[in-house]
N, C-alpha and C. Protein backbone atom coordinates (compact mmCIF):
# COMPACT_ATOMS: atom_id res chain seq x y z
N UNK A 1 1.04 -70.31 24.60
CA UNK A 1 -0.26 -69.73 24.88
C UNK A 1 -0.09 -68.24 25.18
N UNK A 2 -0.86 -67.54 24.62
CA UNK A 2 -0.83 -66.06 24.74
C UNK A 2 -1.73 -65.48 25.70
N UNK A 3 -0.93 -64.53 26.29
CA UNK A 3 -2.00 -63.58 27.62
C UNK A 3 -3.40 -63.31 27.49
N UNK A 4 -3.98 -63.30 26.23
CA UNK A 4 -5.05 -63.09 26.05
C UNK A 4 -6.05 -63.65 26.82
N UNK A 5 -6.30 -64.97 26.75
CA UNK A 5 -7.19 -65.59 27.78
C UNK A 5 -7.12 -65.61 28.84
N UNK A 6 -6.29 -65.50 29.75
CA UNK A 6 -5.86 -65.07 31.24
C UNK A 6 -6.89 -63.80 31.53
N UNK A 7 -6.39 -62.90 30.88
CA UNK A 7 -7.09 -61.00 30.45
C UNK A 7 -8.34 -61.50 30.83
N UNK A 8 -8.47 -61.90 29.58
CA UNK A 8 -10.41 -62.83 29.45
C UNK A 8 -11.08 -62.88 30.35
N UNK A 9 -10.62 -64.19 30.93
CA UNK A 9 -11.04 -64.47 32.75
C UNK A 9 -11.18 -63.70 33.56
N UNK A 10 -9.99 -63.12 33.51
CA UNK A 10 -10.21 -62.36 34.73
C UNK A 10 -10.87 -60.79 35.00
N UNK A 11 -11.80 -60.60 33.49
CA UNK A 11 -12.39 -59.47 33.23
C UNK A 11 -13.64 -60.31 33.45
N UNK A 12 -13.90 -61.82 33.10
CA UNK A 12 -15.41 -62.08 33.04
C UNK A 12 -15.50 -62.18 34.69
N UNK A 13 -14.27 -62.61 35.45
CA UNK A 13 -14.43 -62.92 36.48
C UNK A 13 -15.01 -61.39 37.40
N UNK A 14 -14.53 -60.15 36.91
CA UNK A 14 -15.19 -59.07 37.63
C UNK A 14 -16.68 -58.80 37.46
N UNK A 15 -16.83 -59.05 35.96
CA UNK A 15 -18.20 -59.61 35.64
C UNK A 15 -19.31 -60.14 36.18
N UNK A 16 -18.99 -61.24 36.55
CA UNK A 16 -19.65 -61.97 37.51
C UNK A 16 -19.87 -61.59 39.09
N UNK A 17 -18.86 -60.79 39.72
CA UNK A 17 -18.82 -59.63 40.83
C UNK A 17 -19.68 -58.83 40.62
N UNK A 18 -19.71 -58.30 39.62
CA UNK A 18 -20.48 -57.41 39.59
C UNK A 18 -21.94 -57.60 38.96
N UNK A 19 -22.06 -58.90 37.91
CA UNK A 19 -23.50 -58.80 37.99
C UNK A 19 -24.19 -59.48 39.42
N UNK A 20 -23.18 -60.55 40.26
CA UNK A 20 -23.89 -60.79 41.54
C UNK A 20 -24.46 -59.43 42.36
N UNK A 21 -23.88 -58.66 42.53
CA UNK A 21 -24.50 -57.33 43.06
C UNK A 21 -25.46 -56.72 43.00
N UNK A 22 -25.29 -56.25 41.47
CA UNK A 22 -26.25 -55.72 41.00
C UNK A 22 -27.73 -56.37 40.41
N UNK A 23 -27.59 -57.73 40.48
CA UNK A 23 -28.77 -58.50 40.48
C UNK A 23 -29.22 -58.43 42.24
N UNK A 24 -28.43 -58.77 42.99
CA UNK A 24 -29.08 -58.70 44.42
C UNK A 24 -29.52 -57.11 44.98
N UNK A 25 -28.58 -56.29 44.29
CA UNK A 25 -29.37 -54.67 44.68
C UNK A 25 -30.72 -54.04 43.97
N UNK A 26 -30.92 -54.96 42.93
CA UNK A 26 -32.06 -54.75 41.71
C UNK A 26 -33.38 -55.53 42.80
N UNK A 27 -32.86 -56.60 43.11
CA UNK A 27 -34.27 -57.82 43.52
C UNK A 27 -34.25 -57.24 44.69
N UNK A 28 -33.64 -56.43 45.79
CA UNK A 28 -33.78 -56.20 47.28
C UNK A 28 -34.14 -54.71 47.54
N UNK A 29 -33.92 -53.76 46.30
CA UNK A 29 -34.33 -52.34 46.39
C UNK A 29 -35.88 -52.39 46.06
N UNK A 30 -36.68 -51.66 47.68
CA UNK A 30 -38.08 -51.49 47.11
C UNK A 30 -38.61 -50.60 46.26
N UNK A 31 -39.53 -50.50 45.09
CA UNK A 31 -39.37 -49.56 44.34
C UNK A 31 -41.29 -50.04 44.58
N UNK A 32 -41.93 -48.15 44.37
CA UNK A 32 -43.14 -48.37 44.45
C UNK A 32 -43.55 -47.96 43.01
N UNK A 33 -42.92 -47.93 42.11
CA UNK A 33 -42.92 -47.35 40.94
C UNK A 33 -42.50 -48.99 39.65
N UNK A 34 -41.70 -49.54 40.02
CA UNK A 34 -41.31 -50.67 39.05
C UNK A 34 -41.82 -51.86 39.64
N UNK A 35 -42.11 -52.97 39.35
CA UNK A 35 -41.86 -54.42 39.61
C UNK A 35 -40.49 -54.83 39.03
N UNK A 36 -39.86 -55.04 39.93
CA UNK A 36 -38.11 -55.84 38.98
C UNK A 36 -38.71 -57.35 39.30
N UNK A 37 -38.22 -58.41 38.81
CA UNK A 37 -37.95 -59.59 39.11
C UNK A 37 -36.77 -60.31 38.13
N UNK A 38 -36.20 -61.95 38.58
CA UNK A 38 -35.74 -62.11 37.38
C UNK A 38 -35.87 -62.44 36.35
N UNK A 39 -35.05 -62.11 35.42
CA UNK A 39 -35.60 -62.37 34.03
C UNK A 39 -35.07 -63.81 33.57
N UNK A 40 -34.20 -64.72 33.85
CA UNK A 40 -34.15 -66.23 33.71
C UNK A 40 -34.66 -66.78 34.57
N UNK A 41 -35.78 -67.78 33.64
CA UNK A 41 -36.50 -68.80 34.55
C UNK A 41 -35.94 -69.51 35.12
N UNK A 42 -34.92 -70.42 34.76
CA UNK A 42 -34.40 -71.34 35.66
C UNK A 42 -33.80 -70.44 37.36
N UNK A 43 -33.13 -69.41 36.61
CA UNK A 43 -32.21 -68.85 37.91
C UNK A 43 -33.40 -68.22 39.05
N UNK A 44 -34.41 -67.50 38.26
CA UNK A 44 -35.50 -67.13 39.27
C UNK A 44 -36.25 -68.72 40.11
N UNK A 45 -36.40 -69.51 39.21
CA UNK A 45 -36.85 -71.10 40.37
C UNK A 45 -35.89 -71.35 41.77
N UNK A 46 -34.35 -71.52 41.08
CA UNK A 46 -33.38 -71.31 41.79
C UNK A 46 -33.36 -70.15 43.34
N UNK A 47 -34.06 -68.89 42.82
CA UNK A 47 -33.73 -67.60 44.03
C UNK A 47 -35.40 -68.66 44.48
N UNK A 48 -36.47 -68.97 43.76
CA UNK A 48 -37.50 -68.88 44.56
C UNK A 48 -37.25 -70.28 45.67
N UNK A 49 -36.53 -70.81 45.16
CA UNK A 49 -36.55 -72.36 46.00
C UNK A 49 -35.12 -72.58 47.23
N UNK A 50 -34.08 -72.36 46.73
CA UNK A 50 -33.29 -71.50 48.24
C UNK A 50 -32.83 -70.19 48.51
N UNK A 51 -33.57 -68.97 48.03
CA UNK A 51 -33.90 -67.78 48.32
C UNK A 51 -32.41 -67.10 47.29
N UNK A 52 -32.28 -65.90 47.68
CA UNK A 52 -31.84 -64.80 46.48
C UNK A 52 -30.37 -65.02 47.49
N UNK A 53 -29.78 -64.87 48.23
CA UNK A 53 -28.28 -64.89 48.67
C UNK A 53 -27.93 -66.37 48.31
N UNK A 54 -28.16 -67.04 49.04
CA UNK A 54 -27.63 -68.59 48.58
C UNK A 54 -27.47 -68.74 47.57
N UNK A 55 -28.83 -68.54 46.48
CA UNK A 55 -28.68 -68.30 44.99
C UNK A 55 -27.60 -67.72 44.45
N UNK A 56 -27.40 -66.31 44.31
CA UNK A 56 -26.59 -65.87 43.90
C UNK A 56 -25.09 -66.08 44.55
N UNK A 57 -24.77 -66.82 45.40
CA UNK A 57 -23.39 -67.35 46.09
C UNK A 57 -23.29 -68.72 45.34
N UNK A 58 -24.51 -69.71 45.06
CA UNK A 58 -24.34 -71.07 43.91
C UNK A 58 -24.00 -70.58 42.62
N UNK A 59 -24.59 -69.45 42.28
CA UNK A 59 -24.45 -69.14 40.72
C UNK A 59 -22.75 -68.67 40.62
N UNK A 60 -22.51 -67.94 41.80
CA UNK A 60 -21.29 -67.44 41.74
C UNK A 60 -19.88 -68.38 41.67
N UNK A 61 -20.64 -69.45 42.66
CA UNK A 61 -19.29 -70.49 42.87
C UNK A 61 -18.96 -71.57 41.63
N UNK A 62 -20.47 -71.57 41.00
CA UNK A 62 -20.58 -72.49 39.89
C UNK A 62 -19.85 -71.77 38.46
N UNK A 63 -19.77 -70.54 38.61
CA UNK A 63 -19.81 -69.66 37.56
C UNK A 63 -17.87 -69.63 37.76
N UNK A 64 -17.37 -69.31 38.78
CA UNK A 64 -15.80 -69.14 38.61
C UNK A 64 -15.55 -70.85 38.87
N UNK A 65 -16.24 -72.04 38.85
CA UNK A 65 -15.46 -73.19 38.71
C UNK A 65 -15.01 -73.20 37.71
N UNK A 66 -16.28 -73.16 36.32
CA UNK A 66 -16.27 -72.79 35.10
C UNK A 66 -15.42 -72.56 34.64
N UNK A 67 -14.80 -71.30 35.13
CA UNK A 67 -13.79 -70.57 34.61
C UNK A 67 -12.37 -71.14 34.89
N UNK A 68 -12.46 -71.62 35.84
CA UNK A 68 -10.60 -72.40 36.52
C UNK A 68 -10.85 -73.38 35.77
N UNK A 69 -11.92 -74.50 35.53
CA UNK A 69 -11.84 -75.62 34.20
C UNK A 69 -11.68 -75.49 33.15
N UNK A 70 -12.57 -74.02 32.71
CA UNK A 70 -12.10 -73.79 30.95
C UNK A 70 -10.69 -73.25 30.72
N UNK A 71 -9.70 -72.46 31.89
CA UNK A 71 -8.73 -72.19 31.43
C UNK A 71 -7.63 -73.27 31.74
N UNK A 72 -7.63 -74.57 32.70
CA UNK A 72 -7.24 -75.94 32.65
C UNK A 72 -7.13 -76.57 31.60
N UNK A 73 -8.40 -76.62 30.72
CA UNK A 73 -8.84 -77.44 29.34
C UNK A 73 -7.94 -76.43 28.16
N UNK A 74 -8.00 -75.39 28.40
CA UNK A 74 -7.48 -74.45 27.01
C UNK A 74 -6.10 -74.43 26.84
N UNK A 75 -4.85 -75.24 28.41
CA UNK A 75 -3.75 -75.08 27.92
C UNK A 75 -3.72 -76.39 27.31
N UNK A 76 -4.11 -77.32 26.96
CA UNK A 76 -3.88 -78.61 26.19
C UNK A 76 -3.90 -78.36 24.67
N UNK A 77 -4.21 -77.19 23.96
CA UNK A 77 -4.19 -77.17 22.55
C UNK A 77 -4.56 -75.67 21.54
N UNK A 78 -3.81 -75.72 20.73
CA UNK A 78 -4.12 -74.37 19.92
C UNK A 78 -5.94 -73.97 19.62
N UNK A 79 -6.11 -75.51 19.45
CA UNK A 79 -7.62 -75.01 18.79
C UNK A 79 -8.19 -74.99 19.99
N UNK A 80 -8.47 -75.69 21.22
CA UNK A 80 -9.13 -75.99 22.24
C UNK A 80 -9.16 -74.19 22.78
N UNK A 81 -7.71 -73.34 22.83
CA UNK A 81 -7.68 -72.30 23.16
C UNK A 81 -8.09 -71.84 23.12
N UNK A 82 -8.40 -71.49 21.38
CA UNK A 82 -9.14 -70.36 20.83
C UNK A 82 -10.70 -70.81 20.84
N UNK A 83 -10.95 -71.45 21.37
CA UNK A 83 -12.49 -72.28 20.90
C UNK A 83 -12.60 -71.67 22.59
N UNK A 84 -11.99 -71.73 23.61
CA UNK A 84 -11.81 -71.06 24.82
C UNK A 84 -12.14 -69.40 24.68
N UNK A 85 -10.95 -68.53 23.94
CA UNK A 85 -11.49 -67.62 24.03
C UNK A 85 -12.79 -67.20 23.25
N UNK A 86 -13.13 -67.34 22.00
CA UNK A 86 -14.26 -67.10 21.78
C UNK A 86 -15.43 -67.34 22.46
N UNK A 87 -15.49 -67.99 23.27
CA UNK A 87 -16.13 -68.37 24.12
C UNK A 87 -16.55 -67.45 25.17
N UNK A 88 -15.12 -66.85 25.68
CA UNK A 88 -15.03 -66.19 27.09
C UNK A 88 -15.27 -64.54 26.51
N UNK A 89 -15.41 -64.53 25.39
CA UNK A 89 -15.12 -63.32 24.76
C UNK A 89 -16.85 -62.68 24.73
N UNK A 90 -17.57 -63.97 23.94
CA UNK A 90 -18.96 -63.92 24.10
C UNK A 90 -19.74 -64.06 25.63
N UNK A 91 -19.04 -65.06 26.61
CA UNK A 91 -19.55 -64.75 28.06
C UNK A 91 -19.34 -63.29 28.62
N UNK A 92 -18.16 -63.06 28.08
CA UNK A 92 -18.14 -61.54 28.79
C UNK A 92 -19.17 -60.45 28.13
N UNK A 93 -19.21 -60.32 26.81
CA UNK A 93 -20.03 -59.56 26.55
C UNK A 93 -21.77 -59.71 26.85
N UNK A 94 -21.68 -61.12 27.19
CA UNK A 94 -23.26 -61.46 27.63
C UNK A 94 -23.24 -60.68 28.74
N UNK A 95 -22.40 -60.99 30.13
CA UNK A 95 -21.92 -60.27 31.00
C UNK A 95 -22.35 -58.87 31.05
N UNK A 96 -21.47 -58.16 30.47
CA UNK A 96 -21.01 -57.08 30.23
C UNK A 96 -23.09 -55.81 30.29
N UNK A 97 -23.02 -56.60 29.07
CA UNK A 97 -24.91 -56.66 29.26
C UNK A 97 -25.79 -56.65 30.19
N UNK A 98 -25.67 -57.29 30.94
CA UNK A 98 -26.26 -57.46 32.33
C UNK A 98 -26.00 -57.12 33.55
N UNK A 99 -25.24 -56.36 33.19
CA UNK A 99 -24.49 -55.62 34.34
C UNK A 99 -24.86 -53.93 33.90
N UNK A 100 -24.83 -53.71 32.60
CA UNK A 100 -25.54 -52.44 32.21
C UNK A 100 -26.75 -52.43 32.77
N UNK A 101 -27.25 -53.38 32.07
CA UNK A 101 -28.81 -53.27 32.60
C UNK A 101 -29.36 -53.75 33.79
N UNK A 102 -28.45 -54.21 34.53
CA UNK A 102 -28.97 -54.16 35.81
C UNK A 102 -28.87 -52.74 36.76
N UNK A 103 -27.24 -52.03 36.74
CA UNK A 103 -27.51 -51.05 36.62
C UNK A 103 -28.09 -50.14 36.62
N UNK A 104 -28.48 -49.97 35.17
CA UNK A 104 -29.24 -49.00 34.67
C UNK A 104 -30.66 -49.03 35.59
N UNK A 105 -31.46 -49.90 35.59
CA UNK A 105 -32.51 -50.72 36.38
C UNK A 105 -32.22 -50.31 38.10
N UNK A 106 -31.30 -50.39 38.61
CA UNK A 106 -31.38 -50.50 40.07
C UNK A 106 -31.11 -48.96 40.10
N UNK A 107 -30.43 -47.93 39.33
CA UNK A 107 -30.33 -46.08 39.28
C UNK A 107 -32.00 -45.91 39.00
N UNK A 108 -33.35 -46.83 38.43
CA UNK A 108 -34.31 -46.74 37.82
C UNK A 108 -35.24 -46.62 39.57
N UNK A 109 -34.58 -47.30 39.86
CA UNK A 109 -36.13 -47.62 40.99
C UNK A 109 -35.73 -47.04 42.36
N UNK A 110 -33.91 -46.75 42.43
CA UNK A 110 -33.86 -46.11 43.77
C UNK A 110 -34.39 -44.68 44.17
């Protein structure tokens, strides 16, 4: 198995650091100029039903289990691997995304 997917992880894993943040500095900065809210329904039911910290600490814990299982499952096989990283390759760049634009969004309204 090659370093590559290790890399992977542990770039989506900052990922996820950092979109927890910047989703909680976006939803908690008052802005009299924007309405922010979130933009996934399920995850916004989630902040509305045990509030925005808890939320984003479930999403977080659920989100790096994820990650210690898919890289568990990926040392059992060549294809399983790569079916792993493509995977982690596209989470990160989903990532990667949402962390721009949250960003971008929370420099918007402070």
């Amino acid at each position: 198995m090659s370093k590559l997917l290790p890399g992977i992880l542990i770039t989506l894993g900052i990922l996820i650091i950092g979109d927890g943040i910047s989703t909680y500095l976006c939803l908690t900065t008052p802005s009299d100029t924007y309405e922010v809210w979130e933009g996934v329904g399920p995850v916004r039911g989630l902040f509305d039903t045990i509030g925005l910290a808890p939320g984003l600490i479930l999403i977080f814990v659920t989100k790096i289990t994820l990650l210690v299982w898919l890289y568990r499952i990926a040392r059992k096989g060549a294809v399983v691997y790569w079916i792993a990283v493509v995977g982690t390759l596209l989470g990160a760049l989903f990532l990667a995304y949402a962390n721009l634009n949250n960003w971008y969004i929370y420099n918007l309204i402070r």
